[in-house]
ModelCIF file with pLDDT and N, C-alpha, C, O atoms, coordinates in Angstrom:
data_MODEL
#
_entry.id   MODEL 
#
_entity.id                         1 
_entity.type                       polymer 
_entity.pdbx_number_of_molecules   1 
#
_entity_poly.entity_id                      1 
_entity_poly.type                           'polypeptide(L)' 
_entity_poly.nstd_linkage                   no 
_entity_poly.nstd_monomer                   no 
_entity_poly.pdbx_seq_one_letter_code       
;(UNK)(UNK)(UNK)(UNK)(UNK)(UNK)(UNK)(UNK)(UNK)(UNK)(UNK)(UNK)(UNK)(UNK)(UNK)(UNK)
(UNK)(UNK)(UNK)(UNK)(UNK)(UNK)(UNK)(UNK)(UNK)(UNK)(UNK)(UNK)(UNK)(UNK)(UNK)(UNK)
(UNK)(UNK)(UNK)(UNK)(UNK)(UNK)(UNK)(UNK)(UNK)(UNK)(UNK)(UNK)(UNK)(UNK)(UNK)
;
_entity_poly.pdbx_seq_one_letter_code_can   XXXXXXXXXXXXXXXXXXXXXXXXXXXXXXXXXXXXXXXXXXXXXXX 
_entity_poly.pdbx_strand_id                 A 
#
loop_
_entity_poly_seq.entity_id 
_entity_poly_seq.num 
_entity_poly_seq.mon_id 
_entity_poly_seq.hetero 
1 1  UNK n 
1 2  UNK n 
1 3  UNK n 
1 4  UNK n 
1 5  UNK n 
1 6  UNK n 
1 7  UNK n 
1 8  UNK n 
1 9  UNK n 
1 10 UNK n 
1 11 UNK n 
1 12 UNK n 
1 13 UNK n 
1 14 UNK n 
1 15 UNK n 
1 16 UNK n 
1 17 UNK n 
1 18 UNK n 
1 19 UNK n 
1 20 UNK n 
1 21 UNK n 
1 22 UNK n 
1 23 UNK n 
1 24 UNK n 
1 25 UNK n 
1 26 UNK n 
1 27 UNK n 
1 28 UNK n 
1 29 UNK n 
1 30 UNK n 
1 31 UNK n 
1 32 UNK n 
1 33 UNK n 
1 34 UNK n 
1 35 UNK n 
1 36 UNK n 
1 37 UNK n 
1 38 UNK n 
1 39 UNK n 
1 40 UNK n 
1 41 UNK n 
1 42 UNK n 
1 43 UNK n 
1 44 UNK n 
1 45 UNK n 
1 46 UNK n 
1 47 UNK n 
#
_struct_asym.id          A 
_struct_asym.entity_id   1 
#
loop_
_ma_qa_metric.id 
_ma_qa_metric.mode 
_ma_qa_metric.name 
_ma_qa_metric.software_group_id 
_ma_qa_metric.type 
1 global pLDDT . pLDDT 
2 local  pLDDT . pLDDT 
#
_ma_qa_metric_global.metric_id      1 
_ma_qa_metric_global.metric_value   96.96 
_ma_qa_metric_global.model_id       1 
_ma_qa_metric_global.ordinal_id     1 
#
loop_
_ma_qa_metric_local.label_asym_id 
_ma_qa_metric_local.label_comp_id 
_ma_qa_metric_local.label_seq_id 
_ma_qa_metric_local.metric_id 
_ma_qa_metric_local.metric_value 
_ma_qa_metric_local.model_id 
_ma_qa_metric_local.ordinal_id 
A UNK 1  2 98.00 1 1  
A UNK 2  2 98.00 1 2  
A UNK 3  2 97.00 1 3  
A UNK 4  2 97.00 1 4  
A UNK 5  2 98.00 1 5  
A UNK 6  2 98.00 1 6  
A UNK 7  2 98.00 1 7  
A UNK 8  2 94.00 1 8  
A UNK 9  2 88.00 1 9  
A UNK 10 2 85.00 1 10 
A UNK 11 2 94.00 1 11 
A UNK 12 2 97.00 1 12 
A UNK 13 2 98.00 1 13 
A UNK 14 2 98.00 1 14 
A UNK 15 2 98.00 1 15 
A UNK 16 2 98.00 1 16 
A UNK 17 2 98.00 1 17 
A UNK 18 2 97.00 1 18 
A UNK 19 2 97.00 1 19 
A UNK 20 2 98.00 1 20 
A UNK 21 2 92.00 1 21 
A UNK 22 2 95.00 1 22 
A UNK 23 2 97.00 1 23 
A UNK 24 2 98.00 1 24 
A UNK 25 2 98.00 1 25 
A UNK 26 2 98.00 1 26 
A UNK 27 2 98.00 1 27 
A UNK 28 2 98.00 1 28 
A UNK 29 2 98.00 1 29 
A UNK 30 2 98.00 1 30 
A UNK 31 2 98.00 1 31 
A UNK 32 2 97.00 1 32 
A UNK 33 2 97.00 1 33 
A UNK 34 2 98.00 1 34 
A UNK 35 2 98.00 1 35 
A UNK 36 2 98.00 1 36 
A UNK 37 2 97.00 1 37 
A UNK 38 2 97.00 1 38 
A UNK 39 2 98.00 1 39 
A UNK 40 2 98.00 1 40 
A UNK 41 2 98.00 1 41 
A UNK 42 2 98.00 1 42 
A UNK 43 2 99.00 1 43 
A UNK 44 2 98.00 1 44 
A UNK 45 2 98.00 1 45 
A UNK 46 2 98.00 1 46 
A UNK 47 2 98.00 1 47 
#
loop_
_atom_site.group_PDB 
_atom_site.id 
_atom_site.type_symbol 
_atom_site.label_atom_id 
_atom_site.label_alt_id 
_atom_site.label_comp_id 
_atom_site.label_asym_id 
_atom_site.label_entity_id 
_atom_site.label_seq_id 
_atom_site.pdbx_PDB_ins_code 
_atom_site.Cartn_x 
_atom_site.Cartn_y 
_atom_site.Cartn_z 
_atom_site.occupancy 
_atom_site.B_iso_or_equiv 
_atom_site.pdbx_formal_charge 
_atom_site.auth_seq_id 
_atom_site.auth_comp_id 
_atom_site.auth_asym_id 
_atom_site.auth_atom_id 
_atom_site.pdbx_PDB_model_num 
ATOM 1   N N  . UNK A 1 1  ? -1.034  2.635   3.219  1.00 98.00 ? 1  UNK A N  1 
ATOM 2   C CA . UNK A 1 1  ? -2.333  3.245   2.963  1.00 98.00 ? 1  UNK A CA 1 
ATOM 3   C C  . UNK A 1 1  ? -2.210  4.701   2.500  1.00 98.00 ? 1  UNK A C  1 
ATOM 4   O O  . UNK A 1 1  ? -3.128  5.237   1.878  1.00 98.00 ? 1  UNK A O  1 
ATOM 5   N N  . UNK A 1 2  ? -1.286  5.220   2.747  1.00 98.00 ? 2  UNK A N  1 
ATOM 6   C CA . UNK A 1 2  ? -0.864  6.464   2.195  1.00 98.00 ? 2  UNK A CA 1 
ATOM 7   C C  . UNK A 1 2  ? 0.249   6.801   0.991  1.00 98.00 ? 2  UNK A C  1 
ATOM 8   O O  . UNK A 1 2  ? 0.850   7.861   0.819  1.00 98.00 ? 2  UNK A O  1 
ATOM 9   N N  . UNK A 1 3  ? 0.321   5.764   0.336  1.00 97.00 ? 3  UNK A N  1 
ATOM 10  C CA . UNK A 1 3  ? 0.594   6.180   -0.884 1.00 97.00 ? 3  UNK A CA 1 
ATOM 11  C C  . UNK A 1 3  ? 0.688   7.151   -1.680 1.00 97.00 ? 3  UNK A C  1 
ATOM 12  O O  . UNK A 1 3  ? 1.658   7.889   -1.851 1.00 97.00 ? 3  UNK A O  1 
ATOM 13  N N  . UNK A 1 4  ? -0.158  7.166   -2.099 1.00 97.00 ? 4  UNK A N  1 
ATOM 14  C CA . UNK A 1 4  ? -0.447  8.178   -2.953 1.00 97.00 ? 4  UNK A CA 1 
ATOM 15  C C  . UNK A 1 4  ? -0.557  9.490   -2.587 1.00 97.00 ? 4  UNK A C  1 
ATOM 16  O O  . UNK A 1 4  ? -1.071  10.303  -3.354 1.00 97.00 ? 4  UNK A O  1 
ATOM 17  N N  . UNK A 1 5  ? -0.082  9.841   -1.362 1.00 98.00 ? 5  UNK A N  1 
ATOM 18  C CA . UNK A 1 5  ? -0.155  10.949  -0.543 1.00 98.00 ? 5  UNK A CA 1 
ATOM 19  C C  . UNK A 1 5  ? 1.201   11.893  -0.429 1.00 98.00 ? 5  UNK A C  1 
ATOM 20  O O  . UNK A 1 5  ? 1.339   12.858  0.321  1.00 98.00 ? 5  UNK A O  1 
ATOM 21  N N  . UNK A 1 6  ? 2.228   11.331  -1.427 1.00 98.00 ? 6  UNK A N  1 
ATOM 22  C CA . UNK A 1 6  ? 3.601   11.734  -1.078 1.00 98.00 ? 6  UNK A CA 1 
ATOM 23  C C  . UNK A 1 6  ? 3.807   12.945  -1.574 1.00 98.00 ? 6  UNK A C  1 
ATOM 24  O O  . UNK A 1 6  ? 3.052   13.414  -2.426 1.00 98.00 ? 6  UNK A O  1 
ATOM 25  N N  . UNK A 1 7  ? 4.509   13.382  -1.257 1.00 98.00 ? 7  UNK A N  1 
ATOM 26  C CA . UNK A 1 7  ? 5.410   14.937  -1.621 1.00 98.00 ? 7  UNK A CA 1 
ATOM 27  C C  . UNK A 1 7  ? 6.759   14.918  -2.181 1.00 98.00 ? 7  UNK A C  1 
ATOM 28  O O  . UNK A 1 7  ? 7.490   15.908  -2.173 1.00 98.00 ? 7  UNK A O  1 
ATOM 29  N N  . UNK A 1 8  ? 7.117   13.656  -2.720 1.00 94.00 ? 8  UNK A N  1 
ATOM 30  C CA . UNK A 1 8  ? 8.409   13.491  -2.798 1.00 94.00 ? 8  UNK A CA 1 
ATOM 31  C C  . UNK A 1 8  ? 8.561   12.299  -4.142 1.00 94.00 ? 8  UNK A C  1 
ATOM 32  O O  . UNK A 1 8  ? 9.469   11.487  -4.314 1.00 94.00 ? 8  UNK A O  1 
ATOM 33  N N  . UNK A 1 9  ? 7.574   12.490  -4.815 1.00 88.00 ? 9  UNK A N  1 
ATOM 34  C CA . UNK A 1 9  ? 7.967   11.406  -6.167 1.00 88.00 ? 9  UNK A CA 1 
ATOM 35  C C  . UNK A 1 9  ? 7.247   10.122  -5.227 1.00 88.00 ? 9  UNK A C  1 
ATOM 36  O O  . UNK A 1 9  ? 6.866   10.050  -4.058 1.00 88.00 ? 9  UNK A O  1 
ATOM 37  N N  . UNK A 1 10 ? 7.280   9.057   -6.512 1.00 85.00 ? 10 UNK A N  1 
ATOM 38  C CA . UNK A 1 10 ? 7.314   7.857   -6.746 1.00 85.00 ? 10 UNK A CA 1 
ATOM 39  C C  . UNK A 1 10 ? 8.262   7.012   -5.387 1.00 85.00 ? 10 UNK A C  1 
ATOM 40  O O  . UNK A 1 10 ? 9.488   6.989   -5.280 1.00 85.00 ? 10 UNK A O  1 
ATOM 41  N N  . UNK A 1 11 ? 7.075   6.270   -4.308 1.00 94.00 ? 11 UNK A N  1 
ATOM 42  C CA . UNK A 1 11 ? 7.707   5.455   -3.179 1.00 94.00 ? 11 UNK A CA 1 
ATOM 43  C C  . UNK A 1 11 ? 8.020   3.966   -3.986 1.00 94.00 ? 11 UNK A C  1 
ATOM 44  O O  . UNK A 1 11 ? 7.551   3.510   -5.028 1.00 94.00 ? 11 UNK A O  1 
ATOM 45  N N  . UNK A 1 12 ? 9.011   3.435   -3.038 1.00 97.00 ? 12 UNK A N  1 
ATOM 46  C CA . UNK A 1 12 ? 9.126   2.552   -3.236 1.00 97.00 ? 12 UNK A CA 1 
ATOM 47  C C  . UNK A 1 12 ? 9.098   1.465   -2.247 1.00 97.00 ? 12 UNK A C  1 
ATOM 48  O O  . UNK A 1 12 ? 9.824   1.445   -1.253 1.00 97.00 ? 12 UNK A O  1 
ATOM 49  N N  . UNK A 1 13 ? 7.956   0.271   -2.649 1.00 98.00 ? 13 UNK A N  1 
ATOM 50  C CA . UNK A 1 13 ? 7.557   -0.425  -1.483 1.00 98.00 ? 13 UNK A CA 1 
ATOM 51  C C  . UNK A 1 13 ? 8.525   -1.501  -1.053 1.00 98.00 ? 13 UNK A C  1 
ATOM 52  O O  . UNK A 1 13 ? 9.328   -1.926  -1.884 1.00 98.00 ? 13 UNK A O  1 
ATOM 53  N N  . UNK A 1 14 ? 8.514   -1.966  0.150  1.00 98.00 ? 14 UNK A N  1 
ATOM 54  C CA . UNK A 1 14 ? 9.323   -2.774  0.820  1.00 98.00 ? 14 UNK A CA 1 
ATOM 55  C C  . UNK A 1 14 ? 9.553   -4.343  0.387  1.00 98.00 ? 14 UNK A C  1 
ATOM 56  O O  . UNK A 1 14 ? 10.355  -5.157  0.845  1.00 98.00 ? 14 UNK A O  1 
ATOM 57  N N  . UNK A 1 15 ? 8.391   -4.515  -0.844 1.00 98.00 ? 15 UNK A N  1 
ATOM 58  C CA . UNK A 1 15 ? 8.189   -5.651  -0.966 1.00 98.00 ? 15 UNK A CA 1 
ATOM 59  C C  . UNK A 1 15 ? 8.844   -6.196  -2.447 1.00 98.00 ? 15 UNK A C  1 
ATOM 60  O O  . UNK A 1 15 ? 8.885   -7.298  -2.994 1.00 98.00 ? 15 UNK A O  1 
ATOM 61  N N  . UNK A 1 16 ? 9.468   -4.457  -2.901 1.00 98.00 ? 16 UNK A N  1 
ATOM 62  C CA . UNK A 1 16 ? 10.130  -5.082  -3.964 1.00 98.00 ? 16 UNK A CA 1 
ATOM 63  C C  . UNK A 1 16 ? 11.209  -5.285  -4.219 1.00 98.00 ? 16 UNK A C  1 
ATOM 64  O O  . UNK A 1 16 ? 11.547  -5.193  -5.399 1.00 98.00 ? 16 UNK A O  1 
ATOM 65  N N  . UNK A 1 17 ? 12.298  -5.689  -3.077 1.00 98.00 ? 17 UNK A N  1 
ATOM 66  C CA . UNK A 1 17 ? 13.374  -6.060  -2.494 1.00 98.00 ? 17 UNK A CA 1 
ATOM 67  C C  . UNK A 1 17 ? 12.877  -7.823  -2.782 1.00 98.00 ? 17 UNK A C  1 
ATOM 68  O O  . UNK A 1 17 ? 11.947  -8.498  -2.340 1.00 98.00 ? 17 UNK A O  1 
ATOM 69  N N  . UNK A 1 18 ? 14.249  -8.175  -3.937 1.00 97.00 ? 18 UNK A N  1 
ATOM 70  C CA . UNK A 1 18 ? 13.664  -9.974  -3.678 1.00 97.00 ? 18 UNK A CA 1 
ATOM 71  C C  . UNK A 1 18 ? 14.310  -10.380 -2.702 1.00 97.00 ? 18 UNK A C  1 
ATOM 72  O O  . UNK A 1 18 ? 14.187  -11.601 -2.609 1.00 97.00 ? 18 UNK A O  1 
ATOM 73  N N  . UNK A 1 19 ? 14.921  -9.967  -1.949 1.00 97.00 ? 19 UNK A N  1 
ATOM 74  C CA . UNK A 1 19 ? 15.681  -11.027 -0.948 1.00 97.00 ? 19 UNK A CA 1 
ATOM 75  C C  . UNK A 1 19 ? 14.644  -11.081 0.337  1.00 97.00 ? 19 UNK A C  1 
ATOM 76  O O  . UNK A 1 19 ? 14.939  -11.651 1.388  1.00 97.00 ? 19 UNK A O  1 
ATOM 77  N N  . UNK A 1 20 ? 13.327  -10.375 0.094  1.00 98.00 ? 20 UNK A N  1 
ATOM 78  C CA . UNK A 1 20 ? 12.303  -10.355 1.164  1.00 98.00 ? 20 UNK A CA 1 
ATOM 79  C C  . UNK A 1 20 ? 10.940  -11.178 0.719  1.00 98.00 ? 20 UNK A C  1 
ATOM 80  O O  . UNK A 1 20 ? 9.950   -11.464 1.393  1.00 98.00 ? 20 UNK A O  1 
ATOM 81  N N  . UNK A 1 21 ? 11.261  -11.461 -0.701 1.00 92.00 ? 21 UNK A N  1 
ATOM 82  C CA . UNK A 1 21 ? 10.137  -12.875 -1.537 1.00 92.00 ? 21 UNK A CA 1 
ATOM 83  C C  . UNK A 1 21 ? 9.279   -13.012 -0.581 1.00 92.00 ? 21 UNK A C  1 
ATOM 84  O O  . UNK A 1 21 ? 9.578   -12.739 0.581  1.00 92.00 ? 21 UNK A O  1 
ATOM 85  N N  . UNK A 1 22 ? 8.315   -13.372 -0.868 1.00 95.00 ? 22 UNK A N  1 
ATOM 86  C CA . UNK A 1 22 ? 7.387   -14.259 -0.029 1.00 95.00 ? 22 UNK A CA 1 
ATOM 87  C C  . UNK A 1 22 ? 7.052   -13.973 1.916  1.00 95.00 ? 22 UNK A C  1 
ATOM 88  O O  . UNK A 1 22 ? 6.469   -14.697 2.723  1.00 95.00 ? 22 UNK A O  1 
ATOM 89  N N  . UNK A 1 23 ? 7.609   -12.849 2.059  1.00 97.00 ? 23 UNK A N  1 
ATOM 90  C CA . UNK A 1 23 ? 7.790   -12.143 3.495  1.00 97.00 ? 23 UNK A CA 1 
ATOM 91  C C  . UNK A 1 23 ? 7.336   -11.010 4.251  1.00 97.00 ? 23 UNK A C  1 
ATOM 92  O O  . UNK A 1 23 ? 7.419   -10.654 5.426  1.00 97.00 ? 23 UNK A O  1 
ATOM 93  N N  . UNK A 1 24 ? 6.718   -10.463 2.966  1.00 98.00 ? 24 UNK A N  1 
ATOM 94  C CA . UNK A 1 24 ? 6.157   -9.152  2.960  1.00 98.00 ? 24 UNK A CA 1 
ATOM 95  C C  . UNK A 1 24 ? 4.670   -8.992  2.796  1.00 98.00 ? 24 UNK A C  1 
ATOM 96  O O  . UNK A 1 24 ? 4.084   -9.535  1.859  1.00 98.00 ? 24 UNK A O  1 
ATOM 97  N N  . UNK A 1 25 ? 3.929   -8.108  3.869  1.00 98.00 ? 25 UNK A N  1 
ATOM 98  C CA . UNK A 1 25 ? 2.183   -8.129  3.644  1.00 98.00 ? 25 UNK A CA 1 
ATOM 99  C C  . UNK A 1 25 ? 2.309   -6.983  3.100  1.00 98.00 ? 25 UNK A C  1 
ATOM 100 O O  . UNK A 1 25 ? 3.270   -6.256  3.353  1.00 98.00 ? 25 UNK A O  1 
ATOM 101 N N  . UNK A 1 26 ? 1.491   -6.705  2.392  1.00 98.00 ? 26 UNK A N  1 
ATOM 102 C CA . UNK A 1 26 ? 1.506   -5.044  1.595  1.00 98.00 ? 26 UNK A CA 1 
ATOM 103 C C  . UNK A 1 26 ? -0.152  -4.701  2.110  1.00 98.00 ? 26 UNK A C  1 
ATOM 104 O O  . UNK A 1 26 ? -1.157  -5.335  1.789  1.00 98.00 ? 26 UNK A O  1 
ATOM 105 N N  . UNK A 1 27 ? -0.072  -3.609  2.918  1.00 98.00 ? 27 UNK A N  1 
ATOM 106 C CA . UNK A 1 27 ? -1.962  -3.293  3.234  1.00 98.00 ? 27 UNK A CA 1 
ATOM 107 C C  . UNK A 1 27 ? -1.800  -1.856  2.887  1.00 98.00 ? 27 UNK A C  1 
ATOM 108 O O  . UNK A 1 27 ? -0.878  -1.068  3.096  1.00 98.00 ? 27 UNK A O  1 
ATOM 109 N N  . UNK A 1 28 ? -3.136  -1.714  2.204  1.00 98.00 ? 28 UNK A N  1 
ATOM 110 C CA . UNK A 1 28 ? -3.242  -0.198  0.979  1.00 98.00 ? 28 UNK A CA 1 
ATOM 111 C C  . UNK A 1 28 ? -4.827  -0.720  1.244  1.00 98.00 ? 28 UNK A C  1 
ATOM 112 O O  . UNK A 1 28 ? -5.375  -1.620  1.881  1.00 98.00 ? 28 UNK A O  1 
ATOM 113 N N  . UNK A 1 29 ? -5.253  0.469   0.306  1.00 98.00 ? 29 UNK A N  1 
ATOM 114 C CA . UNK A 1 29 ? -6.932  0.457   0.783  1.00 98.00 ? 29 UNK A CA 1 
ATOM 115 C C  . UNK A 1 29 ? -7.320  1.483   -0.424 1.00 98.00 ? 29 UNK A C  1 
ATOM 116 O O  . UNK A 1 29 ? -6.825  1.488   -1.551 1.00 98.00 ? 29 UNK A O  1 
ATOM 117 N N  . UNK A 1 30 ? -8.386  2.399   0.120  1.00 98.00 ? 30 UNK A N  1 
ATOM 118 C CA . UNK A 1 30 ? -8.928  3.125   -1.461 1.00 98.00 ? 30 UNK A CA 1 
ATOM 119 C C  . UNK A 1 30 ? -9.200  4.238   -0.175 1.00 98.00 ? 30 UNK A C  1 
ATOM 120 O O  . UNK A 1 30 ? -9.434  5.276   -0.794 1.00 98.00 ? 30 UNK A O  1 
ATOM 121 N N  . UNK A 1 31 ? -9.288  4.546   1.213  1.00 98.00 ? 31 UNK A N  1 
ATOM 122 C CA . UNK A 1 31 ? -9.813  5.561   1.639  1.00 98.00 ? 31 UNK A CA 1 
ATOM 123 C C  . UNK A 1 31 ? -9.082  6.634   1.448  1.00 98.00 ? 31 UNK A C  1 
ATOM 124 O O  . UNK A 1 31 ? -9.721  7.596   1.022  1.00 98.00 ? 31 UNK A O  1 
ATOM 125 N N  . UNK A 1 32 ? -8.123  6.773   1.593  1.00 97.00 ? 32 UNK A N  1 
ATOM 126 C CA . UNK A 1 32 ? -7.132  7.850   2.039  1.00 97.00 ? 32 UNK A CA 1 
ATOM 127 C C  . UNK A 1 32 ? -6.746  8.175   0.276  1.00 97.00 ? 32 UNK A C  1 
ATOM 128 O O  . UNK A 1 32 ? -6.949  9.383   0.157  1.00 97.00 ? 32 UNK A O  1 
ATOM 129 N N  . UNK A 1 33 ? -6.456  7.821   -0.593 1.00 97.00 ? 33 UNK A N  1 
ATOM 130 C CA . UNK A 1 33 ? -6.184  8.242   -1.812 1.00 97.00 ? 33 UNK A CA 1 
ATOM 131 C C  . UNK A 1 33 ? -7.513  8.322   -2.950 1.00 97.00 ? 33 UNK A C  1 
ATOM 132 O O  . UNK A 1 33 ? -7.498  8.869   -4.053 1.00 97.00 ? 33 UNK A O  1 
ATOM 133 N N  . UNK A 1 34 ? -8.391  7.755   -2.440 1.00 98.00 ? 34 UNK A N  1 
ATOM 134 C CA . UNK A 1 34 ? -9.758  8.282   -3.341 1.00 98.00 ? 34 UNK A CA 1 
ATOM 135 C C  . UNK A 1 34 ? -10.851 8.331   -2.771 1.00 98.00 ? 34 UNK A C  1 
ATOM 136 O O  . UNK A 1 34 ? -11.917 7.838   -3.140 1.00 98.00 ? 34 UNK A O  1 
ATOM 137 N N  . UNK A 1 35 ? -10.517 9.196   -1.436 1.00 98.00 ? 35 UNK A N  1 
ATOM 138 C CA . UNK A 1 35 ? -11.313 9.852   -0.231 1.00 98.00 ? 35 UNK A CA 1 
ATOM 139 C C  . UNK A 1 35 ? -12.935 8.875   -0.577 1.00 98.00 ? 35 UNK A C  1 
ATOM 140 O O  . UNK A 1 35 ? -13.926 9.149   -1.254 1.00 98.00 ? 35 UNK A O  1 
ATOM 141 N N  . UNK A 1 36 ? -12.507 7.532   0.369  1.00 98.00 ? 36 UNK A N  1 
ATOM 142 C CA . UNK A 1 36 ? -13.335 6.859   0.447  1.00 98.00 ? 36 UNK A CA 1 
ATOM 143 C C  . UNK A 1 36 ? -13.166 5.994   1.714  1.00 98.00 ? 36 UNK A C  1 
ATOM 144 O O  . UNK A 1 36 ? -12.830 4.810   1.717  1.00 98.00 ? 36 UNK A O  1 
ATOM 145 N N  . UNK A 1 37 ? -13.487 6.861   2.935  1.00 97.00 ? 37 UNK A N  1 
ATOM 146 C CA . UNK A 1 37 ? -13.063 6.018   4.093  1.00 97.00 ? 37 UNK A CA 1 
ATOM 147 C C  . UNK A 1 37 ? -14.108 5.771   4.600  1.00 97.00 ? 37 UNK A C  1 
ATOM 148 O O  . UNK A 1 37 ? -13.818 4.932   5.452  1.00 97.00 ? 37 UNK A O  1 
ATOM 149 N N  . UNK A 1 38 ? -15.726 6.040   4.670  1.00 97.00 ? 38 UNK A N  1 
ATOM 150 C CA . UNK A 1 38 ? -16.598 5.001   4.171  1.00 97.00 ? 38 UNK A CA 1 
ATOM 151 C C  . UNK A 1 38 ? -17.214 4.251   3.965  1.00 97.00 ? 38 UNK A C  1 
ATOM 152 O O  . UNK A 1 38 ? -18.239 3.737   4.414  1.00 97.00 ? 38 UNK A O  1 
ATOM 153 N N  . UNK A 1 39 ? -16.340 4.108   2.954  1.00 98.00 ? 39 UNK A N  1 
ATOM 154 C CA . UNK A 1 39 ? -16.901 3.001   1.866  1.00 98.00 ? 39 UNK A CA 1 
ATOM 155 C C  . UNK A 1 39 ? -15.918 1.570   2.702  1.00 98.00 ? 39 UNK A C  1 
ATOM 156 O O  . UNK A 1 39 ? -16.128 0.369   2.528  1.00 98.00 ? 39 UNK A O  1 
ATOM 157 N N  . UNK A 1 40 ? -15.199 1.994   3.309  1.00 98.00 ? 40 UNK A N  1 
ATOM 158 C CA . UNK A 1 40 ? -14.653 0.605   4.082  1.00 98.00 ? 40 UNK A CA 1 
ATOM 159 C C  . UNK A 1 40 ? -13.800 -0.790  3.058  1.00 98.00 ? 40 UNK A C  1 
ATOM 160 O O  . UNK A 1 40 ? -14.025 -1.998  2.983  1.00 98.00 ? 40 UNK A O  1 
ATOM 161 N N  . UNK A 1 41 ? -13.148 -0.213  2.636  1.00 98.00 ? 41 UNK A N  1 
ATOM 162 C CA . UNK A 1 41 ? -12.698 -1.328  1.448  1.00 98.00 ? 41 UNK A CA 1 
ATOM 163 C C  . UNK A 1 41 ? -11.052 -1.079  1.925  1.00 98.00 ? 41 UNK A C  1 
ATOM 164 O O  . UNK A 1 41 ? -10.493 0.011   2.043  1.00 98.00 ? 41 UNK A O  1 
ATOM 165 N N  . UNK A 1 42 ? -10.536 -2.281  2.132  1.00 98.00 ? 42 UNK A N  1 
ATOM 166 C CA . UNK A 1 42 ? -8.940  -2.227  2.286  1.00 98.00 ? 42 UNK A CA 1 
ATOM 167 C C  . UNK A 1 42 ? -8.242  -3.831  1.733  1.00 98.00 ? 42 UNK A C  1 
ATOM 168 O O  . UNK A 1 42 ? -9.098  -4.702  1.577  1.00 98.00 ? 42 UNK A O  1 
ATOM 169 N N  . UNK A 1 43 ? -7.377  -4.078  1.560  1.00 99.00 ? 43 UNK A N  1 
ATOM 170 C CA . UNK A 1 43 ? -7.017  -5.107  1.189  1.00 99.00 ? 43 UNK A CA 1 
ATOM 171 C C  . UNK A 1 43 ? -5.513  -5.361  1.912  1.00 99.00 ? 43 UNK A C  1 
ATOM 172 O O  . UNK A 1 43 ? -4.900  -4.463  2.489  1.00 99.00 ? 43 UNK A O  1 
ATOM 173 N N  . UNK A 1 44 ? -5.049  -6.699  1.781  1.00 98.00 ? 44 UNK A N  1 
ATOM 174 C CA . UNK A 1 44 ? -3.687  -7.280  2.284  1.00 98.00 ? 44 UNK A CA 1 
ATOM 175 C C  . UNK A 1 44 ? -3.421  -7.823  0.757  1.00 98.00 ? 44 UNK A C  1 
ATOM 176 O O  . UNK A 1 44 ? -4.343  -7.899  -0.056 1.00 98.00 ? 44 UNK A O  1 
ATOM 177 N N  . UNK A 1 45 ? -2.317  -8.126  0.506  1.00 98.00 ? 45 UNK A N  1 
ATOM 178 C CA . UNK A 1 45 ? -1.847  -8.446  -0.372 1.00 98.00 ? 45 UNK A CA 1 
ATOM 179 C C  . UNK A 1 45 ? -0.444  -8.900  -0.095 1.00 98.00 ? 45 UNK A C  1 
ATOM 180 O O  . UNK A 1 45 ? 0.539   -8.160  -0.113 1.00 98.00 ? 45 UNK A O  1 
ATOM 181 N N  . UNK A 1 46 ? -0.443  -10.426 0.211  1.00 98.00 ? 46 UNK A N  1 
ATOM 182 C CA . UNK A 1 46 ? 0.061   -11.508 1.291  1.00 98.00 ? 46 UNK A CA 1 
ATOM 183 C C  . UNK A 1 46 ? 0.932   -12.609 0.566  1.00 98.00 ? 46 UNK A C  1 
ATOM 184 O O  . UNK A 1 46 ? 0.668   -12.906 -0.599 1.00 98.00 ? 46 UNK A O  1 
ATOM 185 N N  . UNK A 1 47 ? 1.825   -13.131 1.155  1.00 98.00 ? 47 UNK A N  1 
ATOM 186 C CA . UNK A 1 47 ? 2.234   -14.967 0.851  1.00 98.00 ? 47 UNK A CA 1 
ATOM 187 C C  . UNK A 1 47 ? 0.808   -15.341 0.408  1.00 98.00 ? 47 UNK A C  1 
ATOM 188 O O  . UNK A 1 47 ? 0.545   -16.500 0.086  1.00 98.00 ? 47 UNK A O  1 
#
């Protein structure tokens, strides 16, 4: 959810390791990087 919040370049998420395929939930949202906490909107992005 804090993404876009870094101090240090371009993260790299856990999920783009293939030997973790199909294993990984990725949860990000819109509050914290386009100060909209809110507005209540978050997502999973799942198997």
């Amino acid at each position: 959810i804090y993404e876009h919040i870094s101090y240090c370049g371009q993260l790299t998420s856990i999920a783009s390791f293939p030997e973790l395929k199909d294993r990984v939930v990725i949860i990000n949202g819109v509050s914290k990087a386009y100060a909209m906490t809110g507005w209540r909107i978050g997502f999973c992005a799942a198997p």
